[in-house]
C-alpha atoms as a PDB file:
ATOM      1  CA  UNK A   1    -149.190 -11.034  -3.768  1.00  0.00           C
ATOM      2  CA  UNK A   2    -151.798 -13.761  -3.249  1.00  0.00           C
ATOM      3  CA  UNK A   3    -153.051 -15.547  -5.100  1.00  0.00           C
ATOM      4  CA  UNK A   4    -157.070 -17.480  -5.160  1.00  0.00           C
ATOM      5  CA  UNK A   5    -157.370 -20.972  -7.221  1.00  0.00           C
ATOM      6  CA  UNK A   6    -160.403 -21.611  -9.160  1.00  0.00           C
ATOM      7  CA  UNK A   7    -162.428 -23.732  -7.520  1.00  0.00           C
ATOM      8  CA  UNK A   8    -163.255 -25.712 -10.546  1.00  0.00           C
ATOM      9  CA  UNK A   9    -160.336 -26.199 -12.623  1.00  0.00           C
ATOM     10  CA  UNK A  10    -157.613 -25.300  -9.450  1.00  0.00           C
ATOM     11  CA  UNK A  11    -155.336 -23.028 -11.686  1.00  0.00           C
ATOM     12  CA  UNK A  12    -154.594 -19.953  -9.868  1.00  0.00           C
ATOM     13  CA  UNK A  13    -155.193 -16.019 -10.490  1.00  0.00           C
ATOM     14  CA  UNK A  14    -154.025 -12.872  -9.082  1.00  0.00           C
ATOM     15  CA  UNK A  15    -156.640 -11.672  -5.882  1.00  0.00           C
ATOM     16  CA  UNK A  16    -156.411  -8.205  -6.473  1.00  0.00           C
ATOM     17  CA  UNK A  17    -156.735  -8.096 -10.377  1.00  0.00           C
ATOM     18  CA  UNK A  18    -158.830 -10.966 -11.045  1.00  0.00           C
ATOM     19  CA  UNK A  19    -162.361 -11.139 -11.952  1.00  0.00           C
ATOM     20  CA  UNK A  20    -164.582 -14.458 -10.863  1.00  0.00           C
ATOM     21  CA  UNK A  21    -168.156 -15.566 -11.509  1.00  0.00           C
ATOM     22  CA  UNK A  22    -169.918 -16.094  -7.890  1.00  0.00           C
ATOM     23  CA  UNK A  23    -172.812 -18.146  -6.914  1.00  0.00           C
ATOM     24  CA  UNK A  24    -175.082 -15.461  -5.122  1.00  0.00           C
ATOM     25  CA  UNK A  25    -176.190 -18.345  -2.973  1.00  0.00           C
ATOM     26  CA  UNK A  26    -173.701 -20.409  -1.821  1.00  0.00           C
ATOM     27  CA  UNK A  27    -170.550 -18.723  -2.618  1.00  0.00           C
ATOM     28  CA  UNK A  28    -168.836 -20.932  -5.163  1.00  0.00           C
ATOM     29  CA  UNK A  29    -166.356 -19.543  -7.565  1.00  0.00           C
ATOM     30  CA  UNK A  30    -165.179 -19.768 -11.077  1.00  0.00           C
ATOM     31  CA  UNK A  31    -162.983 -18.325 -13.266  1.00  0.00           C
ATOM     32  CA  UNK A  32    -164.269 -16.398 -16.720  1.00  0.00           C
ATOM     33  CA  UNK A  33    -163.179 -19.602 -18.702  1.00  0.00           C
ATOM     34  CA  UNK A  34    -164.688 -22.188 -16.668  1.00  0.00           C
ATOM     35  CA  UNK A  35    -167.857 -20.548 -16.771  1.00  0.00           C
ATOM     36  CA  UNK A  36    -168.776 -22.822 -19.698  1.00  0.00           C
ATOM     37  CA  UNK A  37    -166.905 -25.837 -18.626  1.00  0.00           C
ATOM     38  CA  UNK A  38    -168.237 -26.825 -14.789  1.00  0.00           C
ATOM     39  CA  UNK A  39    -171.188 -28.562 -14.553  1.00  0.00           C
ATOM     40  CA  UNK A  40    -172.323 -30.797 -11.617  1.00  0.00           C
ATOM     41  CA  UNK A  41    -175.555 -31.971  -9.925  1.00  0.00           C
ATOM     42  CA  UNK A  42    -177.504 -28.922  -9.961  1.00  0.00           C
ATOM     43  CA  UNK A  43    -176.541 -27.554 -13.314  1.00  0.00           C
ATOM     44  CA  UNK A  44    -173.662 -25.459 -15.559  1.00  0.00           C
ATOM     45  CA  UNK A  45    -173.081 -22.390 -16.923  1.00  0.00           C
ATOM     46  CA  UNK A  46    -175.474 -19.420 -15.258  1.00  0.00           C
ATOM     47  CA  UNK A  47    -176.738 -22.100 -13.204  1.00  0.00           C
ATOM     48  CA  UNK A  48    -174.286 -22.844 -10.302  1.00  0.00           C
ATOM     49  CA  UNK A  49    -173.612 -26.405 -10.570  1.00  0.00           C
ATOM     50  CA  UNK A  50    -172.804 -26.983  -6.913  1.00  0.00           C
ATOM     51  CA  UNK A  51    -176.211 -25.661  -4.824  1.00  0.00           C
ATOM     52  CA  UNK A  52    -180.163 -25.683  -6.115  1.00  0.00           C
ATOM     53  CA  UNK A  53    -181.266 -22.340  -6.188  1.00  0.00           C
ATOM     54  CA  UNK A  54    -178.043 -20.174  -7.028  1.00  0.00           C
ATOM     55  CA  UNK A  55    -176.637 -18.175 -10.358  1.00  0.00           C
ATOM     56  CA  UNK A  56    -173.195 -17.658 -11.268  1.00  0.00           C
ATOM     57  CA  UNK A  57    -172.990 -13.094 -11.143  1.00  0.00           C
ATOM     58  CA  UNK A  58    -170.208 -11.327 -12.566  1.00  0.00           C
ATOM     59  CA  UNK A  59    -167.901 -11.289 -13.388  1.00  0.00           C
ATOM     60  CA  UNK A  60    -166.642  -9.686 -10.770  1.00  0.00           C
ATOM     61  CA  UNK A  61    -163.701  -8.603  -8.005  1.00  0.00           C
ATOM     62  CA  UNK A  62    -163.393 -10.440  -4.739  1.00  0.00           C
END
């Protein structure tokens, strides 16, 4: 089984059950309960915190 870490809070969820939010630019990915939590230079929530033009999609499957 493998497993994927959040890349904000680093805890780790199953890859073939798990469902992430996305940045649809760059790529960066949360888990459903950090969704509300990261926040960085560019924004939180919807707003992907780590790029200027992206938004958090899902969730969804890798």
């Amino acid at each position: 089984m493998a497993w994927i870490p959040c890349q904000n809070c680093g805890k780790e969820f199953d890859a073939i059950g798990w469902r992430w939010f996305i940045c649809d630019k760059c790529g960066f990915r949360v888990c459903t309960s950090c969704l509300s939590q990261h926040s960085g230079k560019y924004g939180s929530g919807y707003k992907c915190s780590q790029c200027a033009f992206g938004y958090m999609k899902g969730p969804k499957k890798i």
